[in-house]
Protein backbone atom coordinates (compact mmCIF):
# COMPACT_ATOMS: atom_id res chain seq x y z
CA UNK A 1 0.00 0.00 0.00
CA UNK A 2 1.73 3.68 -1.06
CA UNK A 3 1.15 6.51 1.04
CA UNK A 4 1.00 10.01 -0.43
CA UNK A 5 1.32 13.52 1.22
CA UNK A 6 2.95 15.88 -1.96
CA UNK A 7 0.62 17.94 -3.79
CA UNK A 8 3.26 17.85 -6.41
CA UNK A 9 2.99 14.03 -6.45
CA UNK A 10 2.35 13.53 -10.30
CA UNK A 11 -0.46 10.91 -9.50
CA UNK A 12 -2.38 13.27 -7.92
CA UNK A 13 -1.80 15.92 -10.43
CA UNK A 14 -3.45 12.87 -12.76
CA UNK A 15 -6.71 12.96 -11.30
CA UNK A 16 -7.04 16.70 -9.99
CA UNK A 17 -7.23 16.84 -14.32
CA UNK A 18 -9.97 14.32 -13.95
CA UNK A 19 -12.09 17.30 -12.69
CA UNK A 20 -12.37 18.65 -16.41
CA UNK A 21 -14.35 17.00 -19.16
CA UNK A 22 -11.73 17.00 -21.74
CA UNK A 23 -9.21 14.47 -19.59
CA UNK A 24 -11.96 12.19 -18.52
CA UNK A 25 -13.43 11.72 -21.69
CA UNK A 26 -9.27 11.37 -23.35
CA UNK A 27 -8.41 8.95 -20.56
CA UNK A 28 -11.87 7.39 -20.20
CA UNK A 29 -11.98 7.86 -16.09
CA UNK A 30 -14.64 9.65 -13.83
CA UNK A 31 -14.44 10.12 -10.63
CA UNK A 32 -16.45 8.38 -7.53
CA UNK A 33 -16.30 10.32 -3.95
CA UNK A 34 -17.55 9.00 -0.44
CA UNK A 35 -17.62 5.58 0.74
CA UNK A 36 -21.45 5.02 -0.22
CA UNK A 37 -20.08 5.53 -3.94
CA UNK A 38 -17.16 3.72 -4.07
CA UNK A 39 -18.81 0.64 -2.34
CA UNK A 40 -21.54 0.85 -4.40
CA UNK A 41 -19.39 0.86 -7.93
CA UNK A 42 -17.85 -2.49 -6.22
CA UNK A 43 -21.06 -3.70 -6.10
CA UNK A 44 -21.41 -3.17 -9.54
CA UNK A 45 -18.47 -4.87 -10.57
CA UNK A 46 -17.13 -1.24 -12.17
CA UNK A 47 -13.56 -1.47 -12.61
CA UNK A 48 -11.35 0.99 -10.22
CA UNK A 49 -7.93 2.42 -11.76
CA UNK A 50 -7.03 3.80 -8.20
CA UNK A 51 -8.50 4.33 -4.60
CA UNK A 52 -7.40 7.67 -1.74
CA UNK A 53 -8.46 7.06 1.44
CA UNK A 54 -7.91 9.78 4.41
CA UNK A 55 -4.97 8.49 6.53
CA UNK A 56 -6.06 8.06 10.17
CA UNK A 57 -10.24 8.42 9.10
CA UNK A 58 -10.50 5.12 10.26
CA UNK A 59 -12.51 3.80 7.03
CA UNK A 60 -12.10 -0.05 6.98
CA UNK A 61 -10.36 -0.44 4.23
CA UNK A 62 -10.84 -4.62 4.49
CA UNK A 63 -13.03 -5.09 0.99
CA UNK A 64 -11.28 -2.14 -0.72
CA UNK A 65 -9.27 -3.78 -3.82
CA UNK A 66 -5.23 -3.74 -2.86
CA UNK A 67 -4.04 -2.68 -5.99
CA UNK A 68 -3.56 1.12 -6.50
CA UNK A 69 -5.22 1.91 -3.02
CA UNK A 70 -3.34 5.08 -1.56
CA UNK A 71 -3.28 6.40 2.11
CA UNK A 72 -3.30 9.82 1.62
CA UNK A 73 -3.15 13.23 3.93
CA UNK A 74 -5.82 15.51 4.16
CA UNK A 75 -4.26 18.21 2.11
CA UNK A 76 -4.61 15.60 -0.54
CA UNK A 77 -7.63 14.34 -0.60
CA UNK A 78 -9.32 18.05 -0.41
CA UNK A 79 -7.15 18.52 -4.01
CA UNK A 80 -8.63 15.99 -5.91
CA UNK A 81 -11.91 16.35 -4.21
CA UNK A 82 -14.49 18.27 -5.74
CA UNK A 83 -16.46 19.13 -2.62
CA UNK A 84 -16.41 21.64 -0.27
CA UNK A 85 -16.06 18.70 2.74
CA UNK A 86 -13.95 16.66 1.22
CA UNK A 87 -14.94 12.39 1.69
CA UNK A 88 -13.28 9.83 3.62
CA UNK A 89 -12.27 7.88 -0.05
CA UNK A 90 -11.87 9.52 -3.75
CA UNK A 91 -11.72 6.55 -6.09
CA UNK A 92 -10.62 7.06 -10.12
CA UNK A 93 -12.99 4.38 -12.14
CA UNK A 94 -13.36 3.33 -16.02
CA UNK A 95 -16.43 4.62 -17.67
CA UNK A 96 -18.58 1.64 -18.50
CA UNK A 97 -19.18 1.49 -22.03
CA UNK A 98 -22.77 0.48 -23.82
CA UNK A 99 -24.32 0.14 -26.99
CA UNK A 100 -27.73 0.44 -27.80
CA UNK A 101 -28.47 -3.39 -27.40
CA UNK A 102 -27.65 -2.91 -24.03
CA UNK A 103 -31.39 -0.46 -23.28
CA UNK A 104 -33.03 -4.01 -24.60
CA UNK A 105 -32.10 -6.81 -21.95
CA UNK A 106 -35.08 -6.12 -20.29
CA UNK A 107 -38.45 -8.23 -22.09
CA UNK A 108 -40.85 -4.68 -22.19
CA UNK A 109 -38.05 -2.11 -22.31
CA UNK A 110 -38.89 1.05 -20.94
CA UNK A 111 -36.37 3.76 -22.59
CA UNK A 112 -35.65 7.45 -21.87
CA UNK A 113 -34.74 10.00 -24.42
CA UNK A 114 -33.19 13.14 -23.18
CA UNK A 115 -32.66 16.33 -25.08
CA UNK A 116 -30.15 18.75 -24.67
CA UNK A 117 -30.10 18.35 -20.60
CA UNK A 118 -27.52 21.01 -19.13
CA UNK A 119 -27.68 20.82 -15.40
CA UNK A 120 -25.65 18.21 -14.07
CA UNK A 121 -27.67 17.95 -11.06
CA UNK A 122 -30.63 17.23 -12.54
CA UNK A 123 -29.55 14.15 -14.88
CA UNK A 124 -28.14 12.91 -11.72
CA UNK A 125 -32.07 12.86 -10.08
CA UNK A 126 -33.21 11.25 -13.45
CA UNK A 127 -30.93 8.87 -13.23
CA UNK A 128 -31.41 7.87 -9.70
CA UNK A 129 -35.25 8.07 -10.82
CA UNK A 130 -35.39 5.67 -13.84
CA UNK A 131 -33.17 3.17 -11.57
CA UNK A 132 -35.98 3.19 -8.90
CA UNK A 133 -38.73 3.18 -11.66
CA UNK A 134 -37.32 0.19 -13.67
CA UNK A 135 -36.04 2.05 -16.42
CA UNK A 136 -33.95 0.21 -19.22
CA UNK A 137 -32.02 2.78 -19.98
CA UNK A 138 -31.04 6.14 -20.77
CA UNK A 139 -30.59 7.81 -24.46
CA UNK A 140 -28.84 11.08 -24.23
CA UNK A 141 -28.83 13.60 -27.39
CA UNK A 142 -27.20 16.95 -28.29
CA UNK A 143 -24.62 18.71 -26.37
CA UNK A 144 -26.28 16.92 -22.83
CA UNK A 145 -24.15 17.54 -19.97
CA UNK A 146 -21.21 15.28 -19.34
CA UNK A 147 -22.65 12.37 -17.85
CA UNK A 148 -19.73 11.67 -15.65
CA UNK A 149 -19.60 15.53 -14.65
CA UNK A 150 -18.69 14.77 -10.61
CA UNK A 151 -21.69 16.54 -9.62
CA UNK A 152 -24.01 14.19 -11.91
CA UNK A 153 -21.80 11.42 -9.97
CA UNK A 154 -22.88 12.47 -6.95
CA UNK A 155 -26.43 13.24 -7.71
CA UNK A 156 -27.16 10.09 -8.98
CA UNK A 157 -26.46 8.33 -5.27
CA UNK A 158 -24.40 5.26 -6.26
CA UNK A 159 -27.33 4.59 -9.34
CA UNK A 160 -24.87 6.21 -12.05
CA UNK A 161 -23.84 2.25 -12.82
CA UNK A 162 -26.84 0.80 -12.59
CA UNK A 163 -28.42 1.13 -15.67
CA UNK A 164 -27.00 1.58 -19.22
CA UNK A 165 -26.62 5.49 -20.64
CA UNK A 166 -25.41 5.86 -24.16
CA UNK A 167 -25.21 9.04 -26.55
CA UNK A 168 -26.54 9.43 -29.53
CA UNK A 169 -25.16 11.87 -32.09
CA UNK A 170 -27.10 11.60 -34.90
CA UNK A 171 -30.66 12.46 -33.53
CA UNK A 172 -32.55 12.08 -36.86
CA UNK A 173 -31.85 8.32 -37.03
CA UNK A 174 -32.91 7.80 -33.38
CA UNK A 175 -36.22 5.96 -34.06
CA UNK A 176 -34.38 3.97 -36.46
CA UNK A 177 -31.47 2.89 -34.63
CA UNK A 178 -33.69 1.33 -31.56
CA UNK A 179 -36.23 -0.05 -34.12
CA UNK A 180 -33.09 -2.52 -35.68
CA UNK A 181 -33.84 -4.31 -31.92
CA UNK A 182 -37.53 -4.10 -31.16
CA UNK A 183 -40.73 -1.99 -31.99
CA UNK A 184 -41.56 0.31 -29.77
CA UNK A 185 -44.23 2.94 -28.87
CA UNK A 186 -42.31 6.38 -29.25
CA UNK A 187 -44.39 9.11 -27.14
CA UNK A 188 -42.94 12.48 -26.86
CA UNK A 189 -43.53 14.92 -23.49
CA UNK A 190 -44.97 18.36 -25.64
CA UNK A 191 -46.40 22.01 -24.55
CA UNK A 192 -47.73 22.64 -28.30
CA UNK A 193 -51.27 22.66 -27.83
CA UNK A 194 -51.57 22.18 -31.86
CA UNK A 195 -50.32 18.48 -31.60
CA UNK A 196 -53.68 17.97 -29.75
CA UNK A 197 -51.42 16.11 -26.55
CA UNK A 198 -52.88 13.43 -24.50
CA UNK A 199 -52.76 13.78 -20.86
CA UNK A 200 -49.84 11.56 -19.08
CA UNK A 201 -52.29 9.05 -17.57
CA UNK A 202 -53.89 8.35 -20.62
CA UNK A 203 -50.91 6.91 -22.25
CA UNK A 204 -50.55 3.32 -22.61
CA UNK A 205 -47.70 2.59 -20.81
CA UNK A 206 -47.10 -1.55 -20.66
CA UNK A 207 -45.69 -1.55 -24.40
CA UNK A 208 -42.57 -1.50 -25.15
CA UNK A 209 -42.13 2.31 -25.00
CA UNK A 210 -39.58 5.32 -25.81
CA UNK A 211 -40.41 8.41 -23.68
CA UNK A 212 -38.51 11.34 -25.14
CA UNK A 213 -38.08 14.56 -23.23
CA UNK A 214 -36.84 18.19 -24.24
CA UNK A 215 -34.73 20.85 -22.13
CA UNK A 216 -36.63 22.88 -20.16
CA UNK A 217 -35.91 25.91 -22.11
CA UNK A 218 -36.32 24.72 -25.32
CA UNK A 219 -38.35 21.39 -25.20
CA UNK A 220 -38.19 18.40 -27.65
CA UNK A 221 -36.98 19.90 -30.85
CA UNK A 222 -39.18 19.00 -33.58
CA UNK A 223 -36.84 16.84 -35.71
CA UNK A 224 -37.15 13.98 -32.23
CA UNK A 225 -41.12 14.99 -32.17
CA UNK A 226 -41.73 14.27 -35.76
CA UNK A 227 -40.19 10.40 -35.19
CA UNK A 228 -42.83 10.08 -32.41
CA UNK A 229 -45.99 8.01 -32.27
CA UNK A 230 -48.24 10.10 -29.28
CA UNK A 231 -48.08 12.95 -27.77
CA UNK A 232 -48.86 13.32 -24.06
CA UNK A 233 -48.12 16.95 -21.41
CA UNK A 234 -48.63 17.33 -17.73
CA UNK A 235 -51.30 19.31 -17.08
CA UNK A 236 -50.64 22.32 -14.56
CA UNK A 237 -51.75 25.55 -12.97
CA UNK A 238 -52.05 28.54 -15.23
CA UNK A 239 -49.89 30.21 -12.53
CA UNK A 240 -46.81 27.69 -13.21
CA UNK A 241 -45.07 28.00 -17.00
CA UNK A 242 -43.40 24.45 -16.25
CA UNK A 243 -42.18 22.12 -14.45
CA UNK A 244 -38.56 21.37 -13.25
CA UNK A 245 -37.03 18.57 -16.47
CA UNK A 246 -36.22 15.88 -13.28
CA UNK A 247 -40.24 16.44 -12.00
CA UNK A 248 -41.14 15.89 -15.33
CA UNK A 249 -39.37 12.83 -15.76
CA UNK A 250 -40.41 11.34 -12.24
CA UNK A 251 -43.92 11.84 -12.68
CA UNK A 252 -44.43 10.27 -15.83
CA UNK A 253 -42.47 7.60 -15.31
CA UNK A 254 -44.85 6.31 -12.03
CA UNK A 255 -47.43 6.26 -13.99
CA UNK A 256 -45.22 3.94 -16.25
CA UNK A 257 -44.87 2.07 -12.89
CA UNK A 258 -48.32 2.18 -11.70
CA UNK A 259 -49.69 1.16 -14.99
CA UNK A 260 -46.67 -1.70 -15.03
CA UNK A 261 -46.60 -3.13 -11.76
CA UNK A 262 -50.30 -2.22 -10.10
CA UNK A 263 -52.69 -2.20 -12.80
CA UNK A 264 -55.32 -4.86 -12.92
CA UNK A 265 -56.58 -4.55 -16.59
């Protein structure tokens, strides 16, 4: 086991560059921090490059793997951490990598199509979200936030690894990409009132179904609502203009859940 207590140390200077988006996505690394996280990505059988723990924080370090674990100082782990309290454990992991066969393990896939999301924070809720709602997986379009940006990490609450997210560059082949592995029911979350949108509870939900969702500034664009099959909204106050993306997400998808697991028709 190597101990390390220079901020100079060029290891460290390694992952303090993990902090940016252009060295994770060159080295293909993210960063897990807190010991909920990093046991959690064991869980998951993701594959650790290296492991900090606080020297003297007493974390049992028993079930940690041996191989690039670090005792490190405080001064240390508060550098590579990206919080203001810095954790007990900072651990540098591989990004999983998926295909789209991956979203279709599951016999009545249940997929999510996100537009354009920018806040970090909020993909990290949808995440955490879909995992608790039985999503397949996640499809992620346009210039989305980095989905290993730390604070998505730690949003997400150890469910970042739990369920396949891919990208998708080329929007206007998204239908037929996911069509090569089964037919689905493509409905798309709308505010034009011209598309004449069914309410969220009317949709039929126990197909095999895409649900495709917009920014909350912009929406779906049209070229991902023109591939769609229904159309569905949330209806709201007049007093409200919309709805937080990650509320948007969560309620639809229980009614996915209520119509999947607690329906009697």
């Amino acid at each position: 086991m190597n101990e390390i207590t220079s901020l100079q140390n060029p290891k460290i200077k390694e992952v303090y560059a993990l902090q940016k988006r252009k060295n994770r996505d060159e080295k293909g690394l993210f960063l897990v921090e807190g010991v909920k996280g990093v046991y959690e990505a064991l869980d998951c059988n993701i594959k650790f490059e290296s492991i900090f723990v606080l020297k003297d924080s007493g974390l049992d370090i028993k079930n940690l793997p041996e191989k690039n674990l670090y005792m490190v100082s405080e001064p240390v782990i508060k550098k590579i951490s990206t919080t203001e309290s810095p954790p007990e454990v900072v651990a540098v992991c591989y990004q999983p990598k998926y295909s789209v066969g991956d979203l279709f393990k599951d016999e009545n896939p249940l997929i999510l199509v996100l537009e354009s999301v920018k806040d970090p924070g909020n993909l990290g809720t949808i995440i955490r979200t879909s995992v608790a709602c039985g999503v397949s997986g996640i499809i992620l379009t346009d210039k989305s936030v980095d989905l290993y940006n730390p604070k998505t990490v730690r949003s997400s609450t150890g469910n970042l690894w739990k369920l396949p997210v891919i990208n998708i560059e080329n929007k206007a082949k998204l239908k037929e990409e996911i069509l090569k592995h089964r037919k689905c029911n493509f409905v798309a979350t709308v505010v034009q009132k011209d598309l004449e949108p069914k309410v969220f509870f009317d949709i039929n939900y126990k197909q095999p179904t895409v649900l495709l969702f917009g920014s909350e500034a912009e929406g779906l664009s049209e070229e991902l609502v023109n591939q769609s099959d229904e159309y569905t909204t949330i209806p709201m106050s007049k007093n409200v203009e919309s709805l937080n993306l990650g509320i948007s997400v969560g309620v639809i998808l229980y009614e996915c859940v209520k119509q999947r697991c607690f329906s009697k028709i």
